[in-house]
C-alpha atoms as a PDB file:
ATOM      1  CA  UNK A   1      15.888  23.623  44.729  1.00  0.00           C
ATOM      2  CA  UNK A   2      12.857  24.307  42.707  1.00  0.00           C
ATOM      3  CA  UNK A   3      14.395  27.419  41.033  1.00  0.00           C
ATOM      4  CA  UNK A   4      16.702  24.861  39.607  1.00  0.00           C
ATOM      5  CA  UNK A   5      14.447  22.185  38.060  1.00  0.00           C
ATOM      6  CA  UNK A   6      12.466  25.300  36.632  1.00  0.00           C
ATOM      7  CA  UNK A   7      15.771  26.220  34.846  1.00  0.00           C
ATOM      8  CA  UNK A   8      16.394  22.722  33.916  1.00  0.00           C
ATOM      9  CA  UNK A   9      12.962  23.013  31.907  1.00  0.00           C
ATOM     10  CA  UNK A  10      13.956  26.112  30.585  1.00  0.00           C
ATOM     11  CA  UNK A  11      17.132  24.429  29.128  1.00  0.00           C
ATOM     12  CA  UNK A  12      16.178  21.047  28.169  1.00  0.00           C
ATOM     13  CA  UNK A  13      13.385  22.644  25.915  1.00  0.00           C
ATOM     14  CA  UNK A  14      15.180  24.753  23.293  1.00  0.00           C
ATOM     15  CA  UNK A  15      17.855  21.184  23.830  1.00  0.00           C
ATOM     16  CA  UNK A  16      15.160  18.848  22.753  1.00  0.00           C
ATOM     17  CA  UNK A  17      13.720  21.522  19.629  1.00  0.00           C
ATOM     18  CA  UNK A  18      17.429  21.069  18.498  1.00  0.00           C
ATOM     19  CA  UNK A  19      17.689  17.388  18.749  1.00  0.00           C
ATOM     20  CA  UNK A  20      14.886  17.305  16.851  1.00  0.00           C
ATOM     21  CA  UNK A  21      15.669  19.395  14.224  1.00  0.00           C
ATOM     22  CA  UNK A  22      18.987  17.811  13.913  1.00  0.00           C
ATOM     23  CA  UNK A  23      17.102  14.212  13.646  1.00  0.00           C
ATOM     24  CA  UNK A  24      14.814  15.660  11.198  1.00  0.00           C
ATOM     25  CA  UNK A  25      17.958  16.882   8.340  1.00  0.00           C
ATOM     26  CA  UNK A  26      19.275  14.061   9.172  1.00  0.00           C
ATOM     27  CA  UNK A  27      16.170  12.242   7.420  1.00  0.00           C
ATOM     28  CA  UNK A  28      15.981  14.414   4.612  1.00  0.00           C
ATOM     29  CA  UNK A  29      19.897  13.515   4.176  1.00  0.00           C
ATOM     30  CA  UNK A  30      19.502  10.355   4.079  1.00  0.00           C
ATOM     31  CA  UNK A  31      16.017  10.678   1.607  1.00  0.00           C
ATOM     32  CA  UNK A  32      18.454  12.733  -0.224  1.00  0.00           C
ATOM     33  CA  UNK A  33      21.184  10.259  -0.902  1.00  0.00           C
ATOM     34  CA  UNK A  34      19.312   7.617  -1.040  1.00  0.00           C
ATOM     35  CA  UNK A  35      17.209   9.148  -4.303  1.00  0.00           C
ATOM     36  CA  UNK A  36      20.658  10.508  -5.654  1.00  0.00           C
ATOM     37  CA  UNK A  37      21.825   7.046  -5.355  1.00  0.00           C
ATOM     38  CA  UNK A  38      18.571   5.616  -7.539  1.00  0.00           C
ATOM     39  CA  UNK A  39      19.401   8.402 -10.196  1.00  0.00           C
ATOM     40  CA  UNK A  40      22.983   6.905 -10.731  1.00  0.00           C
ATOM     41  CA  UNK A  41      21.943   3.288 -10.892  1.00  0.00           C
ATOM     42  CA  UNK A  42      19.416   4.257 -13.517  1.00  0.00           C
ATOM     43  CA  UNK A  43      21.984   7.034 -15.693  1.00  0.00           C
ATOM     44  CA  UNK A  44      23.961   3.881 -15.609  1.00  0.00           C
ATOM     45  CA  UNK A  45      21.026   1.541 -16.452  1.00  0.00           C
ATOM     46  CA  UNK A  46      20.240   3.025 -19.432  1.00  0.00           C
ATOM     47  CA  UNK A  47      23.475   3.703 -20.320  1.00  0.00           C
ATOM     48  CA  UNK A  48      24.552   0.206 -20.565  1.00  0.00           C
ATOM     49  CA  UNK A  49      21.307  -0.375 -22.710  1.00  0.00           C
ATOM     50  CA  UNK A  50      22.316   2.878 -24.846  1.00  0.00           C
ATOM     51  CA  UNK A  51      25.864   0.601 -25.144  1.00  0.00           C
ATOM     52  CA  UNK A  52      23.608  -2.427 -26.087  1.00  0.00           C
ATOM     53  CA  UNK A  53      21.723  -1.111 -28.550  1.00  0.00           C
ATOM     54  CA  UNK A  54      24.934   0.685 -30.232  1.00  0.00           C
ATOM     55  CA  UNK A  55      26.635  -2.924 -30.327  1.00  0.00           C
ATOM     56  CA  UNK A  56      23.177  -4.577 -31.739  1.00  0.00           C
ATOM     57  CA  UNK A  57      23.470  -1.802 -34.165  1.00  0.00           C
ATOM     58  CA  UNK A  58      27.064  -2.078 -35.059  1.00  0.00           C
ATOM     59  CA  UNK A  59      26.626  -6.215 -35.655  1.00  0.00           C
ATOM     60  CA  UNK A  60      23.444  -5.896 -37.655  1.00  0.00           C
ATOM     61  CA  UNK A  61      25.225  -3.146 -40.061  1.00  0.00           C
ATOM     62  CA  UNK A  62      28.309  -5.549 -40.045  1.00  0.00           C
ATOM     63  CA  UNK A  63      25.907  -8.679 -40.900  1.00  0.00           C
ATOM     64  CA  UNK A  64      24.210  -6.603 -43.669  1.00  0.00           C
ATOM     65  CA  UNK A  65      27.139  -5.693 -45.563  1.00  0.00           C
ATOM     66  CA  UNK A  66      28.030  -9.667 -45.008  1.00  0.00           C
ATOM     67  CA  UNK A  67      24.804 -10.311 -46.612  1.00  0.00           C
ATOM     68  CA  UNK A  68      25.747  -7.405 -49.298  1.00  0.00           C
ATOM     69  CA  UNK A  69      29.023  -8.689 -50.472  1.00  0.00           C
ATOM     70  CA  UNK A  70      27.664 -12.612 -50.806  1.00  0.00           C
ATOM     71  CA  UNK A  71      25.068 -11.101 -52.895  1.00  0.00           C
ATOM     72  CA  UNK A  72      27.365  -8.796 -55.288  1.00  0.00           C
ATOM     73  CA  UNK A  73      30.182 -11.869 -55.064  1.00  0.00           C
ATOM     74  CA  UNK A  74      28.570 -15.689 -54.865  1.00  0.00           C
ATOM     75  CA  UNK A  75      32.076 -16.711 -55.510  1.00  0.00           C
ATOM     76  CA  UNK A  76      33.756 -16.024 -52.177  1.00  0.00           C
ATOM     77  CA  UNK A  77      32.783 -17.892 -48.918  1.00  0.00           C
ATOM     78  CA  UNK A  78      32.175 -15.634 -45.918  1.00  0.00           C
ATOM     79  CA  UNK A  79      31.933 -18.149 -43.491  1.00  0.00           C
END
């Protein structure tokens, strides 16, 4: 009987080393995606402020030349 709880020991140790290691990459997995996940909310952050500032951009330029053309022609009405 004892030969067999010594073999037990013997087994459950290199068992429990595994389960442990296992546990442990499955915490750095889940670190993992969880920072890959942060990266791709901010790329898409600051690409919708990139797309922002392009459409600012693109209605101040069309405003100017607004501004442009009522100066070089009073006559017509822009509005």
């Amino acid at each position: 009987m004892e030969r067999r709880g010594v073999e037990k020991v013997v087994i459950d140790e290199p068992i429990k080393k595994l389960q442990s290691w296992d546990s442990m990459q499955q915490q750095k997995r889940e670190l993992l995606f969880r920072k890959l996940h942060k990266l791709k909310k901010e790329k898409l952050k600051y690409a919708l402020e990139a797309a922002n500032a392009a459409r600012k951009m693109a209605q101040a330029e069309i405003e100017a030349e607004i501004t442009i053309d009522q100066l070089e022609n009073p006559e017509i009405d822009f509005s």
